[in-house]
PDB file of N, CA and C in Angstrom:
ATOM      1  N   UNK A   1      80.242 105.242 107.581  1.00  0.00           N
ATOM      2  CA  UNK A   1      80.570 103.824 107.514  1.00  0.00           C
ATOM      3  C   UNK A   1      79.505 103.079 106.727  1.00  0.00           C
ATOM      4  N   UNK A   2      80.164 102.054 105.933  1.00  0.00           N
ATOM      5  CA  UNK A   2      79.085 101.449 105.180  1.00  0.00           C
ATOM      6  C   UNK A   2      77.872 100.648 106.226  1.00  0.00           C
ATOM      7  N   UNK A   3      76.933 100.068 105.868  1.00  0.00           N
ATOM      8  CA  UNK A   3      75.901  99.250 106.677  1.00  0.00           C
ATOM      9  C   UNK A   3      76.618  98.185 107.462  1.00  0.00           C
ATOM     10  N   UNK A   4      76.733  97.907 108.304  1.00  0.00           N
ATOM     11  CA  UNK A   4      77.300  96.580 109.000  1.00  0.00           C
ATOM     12  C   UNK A   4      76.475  96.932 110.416  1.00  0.00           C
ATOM     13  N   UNK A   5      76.739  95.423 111.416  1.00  0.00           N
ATOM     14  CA  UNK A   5      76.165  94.676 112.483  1.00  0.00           C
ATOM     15  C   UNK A   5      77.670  95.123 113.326  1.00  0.00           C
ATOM     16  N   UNK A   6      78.832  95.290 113.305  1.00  0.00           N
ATOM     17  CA  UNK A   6      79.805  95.538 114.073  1.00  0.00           C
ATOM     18  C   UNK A   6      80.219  96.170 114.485  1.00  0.00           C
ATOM     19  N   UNK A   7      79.850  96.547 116.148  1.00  0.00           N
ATOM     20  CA  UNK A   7      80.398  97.340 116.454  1.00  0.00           C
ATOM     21  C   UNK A   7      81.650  97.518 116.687  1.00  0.00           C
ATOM     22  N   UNK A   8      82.017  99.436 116.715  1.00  0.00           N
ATOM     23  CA  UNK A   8      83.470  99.702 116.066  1.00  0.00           C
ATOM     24  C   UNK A   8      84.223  99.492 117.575  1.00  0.00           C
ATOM     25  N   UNK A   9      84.181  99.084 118.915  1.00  0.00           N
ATOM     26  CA  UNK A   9      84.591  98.909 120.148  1.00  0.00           C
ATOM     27  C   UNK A   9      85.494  97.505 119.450  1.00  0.00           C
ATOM     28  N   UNK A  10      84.459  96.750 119.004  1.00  0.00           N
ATOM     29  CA  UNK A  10      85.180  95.589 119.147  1.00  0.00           C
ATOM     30  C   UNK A  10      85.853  95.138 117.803  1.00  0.00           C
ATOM     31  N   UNK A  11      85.787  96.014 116.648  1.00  0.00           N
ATOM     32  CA  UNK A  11      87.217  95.729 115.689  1.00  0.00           C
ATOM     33  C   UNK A  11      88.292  96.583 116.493  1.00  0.00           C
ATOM     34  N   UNK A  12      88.098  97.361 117.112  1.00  0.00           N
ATOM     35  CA  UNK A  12      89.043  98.003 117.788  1.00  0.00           C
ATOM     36  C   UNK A  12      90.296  97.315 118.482  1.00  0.00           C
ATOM     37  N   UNK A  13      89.457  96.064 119.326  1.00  0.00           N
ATOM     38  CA  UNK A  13      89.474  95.301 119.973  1.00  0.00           C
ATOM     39  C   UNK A  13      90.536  94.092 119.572  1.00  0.00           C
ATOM     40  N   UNK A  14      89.988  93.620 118.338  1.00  0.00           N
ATOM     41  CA  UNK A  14      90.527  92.491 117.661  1.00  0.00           C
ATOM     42  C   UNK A  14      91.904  93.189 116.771  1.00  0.00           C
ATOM     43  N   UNK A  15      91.904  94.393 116.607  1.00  0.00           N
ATOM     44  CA  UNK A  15      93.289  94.827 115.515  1.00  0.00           C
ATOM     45  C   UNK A  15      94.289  94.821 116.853  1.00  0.00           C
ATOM     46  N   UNK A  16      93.723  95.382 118.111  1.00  0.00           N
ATOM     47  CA  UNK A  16      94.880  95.761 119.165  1.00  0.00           C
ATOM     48  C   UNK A  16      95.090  94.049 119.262  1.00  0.00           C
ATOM     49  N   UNK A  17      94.727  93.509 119.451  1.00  0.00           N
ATOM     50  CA  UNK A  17      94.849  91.907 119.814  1.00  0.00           C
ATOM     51  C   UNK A  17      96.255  91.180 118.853  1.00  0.00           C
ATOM     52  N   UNK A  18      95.757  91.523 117.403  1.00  0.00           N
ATOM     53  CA  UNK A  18      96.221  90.978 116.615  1.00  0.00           C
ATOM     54  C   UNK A  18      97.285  91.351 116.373  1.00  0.00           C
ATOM     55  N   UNK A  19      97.394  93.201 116.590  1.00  0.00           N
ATOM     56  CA  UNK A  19      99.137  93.553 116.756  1.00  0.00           C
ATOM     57  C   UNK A  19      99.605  92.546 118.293  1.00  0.00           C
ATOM     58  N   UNK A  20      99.206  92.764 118.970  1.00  0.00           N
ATOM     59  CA  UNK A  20     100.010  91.900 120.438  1.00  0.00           C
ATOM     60  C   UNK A  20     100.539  90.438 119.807  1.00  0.00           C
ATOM     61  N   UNK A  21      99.762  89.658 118.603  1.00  0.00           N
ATOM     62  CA  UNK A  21      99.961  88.440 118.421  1.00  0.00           C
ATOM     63  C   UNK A  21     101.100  88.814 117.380  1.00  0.00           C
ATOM     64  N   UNK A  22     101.190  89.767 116.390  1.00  0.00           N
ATOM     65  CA  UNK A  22     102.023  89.373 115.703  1.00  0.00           C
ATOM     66  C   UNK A  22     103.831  90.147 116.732  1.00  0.00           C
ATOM     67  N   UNK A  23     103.481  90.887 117.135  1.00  0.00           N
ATOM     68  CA  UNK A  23     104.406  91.736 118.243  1.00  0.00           C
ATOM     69  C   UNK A  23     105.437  90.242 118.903  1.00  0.00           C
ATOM     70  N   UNK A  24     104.388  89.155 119.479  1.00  0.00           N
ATOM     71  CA  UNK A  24     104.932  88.311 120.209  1.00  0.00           C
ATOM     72  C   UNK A  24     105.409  87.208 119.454  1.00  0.00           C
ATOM     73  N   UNK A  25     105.129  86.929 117.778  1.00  0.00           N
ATOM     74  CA  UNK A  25     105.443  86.291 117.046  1.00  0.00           C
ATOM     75  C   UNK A  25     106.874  86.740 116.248  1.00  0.00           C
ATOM     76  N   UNK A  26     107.445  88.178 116.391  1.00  0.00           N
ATOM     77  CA  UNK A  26     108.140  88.730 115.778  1.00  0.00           C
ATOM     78  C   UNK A  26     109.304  88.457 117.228  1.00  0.00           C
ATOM     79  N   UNK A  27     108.834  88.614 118.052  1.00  0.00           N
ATOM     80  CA  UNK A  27     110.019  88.601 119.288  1.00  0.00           C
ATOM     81  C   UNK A  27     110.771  87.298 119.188  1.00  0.00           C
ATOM     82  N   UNK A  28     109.981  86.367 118.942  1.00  0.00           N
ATOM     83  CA  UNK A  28     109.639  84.909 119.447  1.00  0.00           C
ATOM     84  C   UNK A  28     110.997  84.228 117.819  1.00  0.00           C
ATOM     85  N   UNK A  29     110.802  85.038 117.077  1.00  0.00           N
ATOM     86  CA  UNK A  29     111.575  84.516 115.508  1.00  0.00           C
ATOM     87  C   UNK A  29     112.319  85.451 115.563  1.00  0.00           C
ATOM     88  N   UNK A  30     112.745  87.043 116.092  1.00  0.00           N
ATOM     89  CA  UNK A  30     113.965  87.134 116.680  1.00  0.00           C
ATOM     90  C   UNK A  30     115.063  86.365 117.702  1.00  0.00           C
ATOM     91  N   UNK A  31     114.296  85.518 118.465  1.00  0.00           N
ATOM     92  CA  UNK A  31     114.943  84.935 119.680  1.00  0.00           C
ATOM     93  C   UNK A  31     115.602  83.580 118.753  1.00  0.00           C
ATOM     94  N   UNK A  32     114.760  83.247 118.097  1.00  0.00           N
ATOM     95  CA  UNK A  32     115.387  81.659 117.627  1.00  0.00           C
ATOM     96  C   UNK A  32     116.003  82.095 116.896  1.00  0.00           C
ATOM     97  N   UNK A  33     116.452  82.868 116.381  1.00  0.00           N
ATOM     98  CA  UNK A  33     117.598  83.356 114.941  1.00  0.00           C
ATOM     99  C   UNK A  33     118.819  83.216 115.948  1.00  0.00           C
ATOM    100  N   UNK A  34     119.086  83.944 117.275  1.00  0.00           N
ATOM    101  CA  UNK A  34     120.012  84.437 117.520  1.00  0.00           C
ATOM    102  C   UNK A  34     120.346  82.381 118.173  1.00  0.00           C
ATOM    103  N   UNK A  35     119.318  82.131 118.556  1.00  0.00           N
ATOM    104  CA  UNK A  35     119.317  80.667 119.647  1.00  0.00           C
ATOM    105  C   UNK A  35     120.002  79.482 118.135  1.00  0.00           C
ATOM    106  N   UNK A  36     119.483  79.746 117.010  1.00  0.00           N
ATOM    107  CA  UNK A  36     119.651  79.285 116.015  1.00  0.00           C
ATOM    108  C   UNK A  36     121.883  79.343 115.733  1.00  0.00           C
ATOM    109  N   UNK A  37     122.042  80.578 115.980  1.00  0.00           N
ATOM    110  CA  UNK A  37     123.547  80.696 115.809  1.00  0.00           C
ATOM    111  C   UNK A  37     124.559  80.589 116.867  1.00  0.00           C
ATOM    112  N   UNK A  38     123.738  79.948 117.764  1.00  0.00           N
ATOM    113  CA  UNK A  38     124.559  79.009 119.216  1.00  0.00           C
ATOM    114  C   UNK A  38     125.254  77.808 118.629  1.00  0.00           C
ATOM    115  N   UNK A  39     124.201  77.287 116.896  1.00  0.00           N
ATOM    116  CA  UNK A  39     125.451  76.116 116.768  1.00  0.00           C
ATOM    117  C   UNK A  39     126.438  76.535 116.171  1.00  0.00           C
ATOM    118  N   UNK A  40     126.691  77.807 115.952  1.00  0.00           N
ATOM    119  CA  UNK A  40     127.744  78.563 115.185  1.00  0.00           C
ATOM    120  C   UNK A  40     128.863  78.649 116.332  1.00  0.00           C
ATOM    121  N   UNK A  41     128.588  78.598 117.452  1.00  0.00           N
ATOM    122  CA  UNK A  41     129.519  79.123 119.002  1.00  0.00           C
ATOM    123  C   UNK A  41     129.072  80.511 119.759  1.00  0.00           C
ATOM    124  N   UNK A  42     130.211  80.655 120.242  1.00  0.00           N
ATOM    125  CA  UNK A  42     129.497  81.998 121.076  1.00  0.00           C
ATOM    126  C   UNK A  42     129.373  83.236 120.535  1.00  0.00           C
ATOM    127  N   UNK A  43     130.407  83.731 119.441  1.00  0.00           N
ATOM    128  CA  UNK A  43     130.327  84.482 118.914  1.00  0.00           C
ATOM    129  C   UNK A  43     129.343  85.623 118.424  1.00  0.00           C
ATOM    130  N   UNK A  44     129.043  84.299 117.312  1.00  0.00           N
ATOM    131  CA  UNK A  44     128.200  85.055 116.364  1.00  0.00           C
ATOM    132  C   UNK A  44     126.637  84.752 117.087  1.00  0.00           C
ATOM    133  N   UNK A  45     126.088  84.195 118.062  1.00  0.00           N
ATOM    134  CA  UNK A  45     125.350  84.386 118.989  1.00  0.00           C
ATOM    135  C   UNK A  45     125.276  85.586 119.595  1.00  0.00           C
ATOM    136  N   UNK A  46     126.834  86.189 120.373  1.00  0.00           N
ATOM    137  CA  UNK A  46     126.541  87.295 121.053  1.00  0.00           C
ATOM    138  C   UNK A  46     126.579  88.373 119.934  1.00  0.00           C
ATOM    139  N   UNK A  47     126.997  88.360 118.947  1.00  0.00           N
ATOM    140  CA  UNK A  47     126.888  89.191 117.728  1.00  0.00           C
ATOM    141  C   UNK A  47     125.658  89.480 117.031  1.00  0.00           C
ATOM    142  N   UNK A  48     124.847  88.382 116.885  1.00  0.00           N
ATOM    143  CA  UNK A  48     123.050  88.426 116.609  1.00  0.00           C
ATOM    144  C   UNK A  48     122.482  88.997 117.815  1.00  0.00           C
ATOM    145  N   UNK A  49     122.982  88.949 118.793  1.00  0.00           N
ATOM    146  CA  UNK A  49     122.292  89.133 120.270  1.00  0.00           C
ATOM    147  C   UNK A  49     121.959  90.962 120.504  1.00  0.00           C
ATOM    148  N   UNK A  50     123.305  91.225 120.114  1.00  0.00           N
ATOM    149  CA  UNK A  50     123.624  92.636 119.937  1.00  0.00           C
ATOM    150  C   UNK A  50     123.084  93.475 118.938  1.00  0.00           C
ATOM    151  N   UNK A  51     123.040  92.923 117.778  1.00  0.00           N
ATOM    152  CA  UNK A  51     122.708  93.653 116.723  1.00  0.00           C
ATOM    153  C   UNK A  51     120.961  93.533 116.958  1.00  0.00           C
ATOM    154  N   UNK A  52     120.134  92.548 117.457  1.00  0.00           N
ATOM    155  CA  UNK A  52     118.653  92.364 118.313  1.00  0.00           C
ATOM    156  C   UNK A  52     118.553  93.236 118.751  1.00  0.00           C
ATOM    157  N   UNK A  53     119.473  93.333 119.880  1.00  0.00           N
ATOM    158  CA  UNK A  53     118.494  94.579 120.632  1.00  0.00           C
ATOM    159  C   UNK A  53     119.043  96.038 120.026  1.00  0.00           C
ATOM    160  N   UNK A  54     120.090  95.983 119.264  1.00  0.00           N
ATOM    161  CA  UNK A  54     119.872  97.572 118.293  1.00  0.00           C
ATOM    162  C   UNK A  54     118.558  97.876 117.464  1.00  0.00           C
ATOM    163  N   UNK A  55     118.471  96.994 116.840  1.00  0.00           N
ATOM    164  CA  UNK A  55     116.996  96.466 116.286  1.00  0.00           C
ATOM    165  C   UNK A  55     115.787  96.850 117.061  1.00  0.00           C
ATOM    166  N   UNK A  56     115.533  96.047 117.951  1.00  0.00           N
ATOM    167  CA  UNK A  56     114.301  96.080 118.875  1.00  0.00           C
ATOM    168  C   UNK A  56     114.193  97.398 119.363  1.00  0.00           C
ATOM    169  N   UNK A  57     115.768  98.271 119.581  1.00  0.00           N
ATOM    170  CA  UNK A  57     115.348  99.477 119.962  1.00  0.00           C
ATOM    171  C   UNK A  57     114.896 100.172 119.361  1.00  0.00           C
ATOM    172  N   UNK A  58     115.520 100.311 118.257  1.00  0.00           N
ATOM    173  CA  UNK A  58     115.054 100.977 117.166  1.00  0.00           C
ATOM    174  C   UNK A  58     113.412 100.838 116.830  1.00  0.00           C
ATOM    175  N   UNK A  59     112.929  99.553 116.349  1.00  0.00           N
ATOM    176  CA  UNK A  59     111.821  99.750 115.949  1.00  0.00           C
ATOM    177  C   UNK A  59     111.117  99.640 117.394  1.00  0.00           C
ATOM    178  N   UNK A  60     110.851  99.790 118.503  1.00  0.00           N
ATOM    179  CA  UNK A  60     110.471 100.048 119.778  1.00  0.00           C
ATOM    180  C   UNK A  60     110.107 101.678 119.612  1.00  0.00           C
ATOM    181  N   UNK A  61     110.672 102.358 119.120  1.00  0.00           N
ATOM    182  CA  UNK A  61     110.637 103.489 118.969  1.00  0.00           C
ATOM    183  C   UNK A  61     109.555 104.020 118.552  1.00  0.00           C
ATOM    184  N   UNK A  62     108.396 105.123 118.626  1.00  0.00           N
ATOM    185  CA  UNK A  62     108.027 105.883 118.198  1.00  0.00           C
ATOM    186  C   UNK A  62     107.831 107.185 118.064  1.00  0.00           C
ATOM    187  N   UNK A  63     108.522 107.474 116.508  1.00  0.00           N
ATOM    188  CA  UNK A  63     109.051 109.316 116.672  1.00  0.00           C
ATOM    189  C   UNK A  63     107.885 109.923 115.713  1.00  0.00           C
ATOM    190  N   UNK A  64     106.901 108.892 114.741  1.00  0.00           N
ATOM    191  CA  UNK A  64     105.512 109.695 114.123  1.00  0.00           C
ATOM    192  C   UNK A  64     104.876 109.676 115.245  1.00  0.00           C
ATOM    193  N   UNK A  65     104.378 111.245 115.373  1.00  0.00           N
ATOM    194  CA  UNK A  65     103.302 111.967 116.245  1.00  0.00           C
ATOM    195  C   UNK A  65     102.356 111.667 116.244  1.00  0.00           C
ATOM    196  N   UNK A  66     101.264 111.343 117.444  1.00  0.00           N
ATOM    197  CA  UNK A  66      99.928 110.639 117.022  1.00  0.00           C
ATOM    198  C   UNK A  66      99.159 112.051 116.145  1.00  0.00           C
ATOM    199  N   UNK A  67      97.779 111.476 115.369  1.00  0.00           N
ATOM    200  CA  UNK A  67      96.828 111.980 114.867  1.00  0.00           C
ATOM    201  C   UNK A  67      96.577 113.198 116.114  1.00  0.00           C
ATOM    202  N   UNK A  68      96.139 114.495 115.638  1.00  0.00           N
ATOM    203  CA  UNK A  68      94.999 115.326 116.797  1.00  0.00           C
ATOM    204  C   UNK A  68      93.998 115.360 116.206  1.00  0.00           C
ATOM    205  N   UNK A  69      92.947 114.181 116.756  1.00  0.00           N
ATOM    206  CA  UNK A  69      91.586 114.631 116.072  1.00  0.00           C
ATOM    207  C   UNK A  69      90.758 115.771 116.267  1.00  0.00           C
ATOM    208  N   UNK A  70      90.067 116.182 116.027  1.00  0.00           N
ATOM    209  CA  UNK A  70      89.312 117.989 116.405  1.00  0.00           C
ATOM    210  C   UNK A  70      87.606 117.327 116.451  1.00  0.00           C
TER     211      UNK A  70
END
């Protein structure tokens, strides 16, 4: 590692953080898309609603194998 004052605990720290923030920012602008096509009626609400959580499952998913470090 190049010279630095930071320890590696706490970038550790701040990347896990920062996925949680964007994680809850991505949920949060899924939800208003679908809340967004309520003025459309019920429809295409429960139609965004559905196709969400195909979505969410999907990328919820993880099928890459972690690293084995040695």
């Amino acid at each position: 590692m190049p010279n630095n004052d930071i320890p590696v605990g706490c970038v550790v720290k701040e990347v896990i953080r920062g996925s949680h923030f964007w994680l809850v920012g991505l949920r949060s602008l899924f939800f208003a898309t679908s809340m967004l096509l309520w003025i459309f009626g019920p429809i295409p609400m429960f139609l965004c609603s559905v196709i969400m959580v195909l979505l969410l499952m999907n990328f919820d998913r993880n099928t890459t194998p972690l690293h084995q470090y040695k």
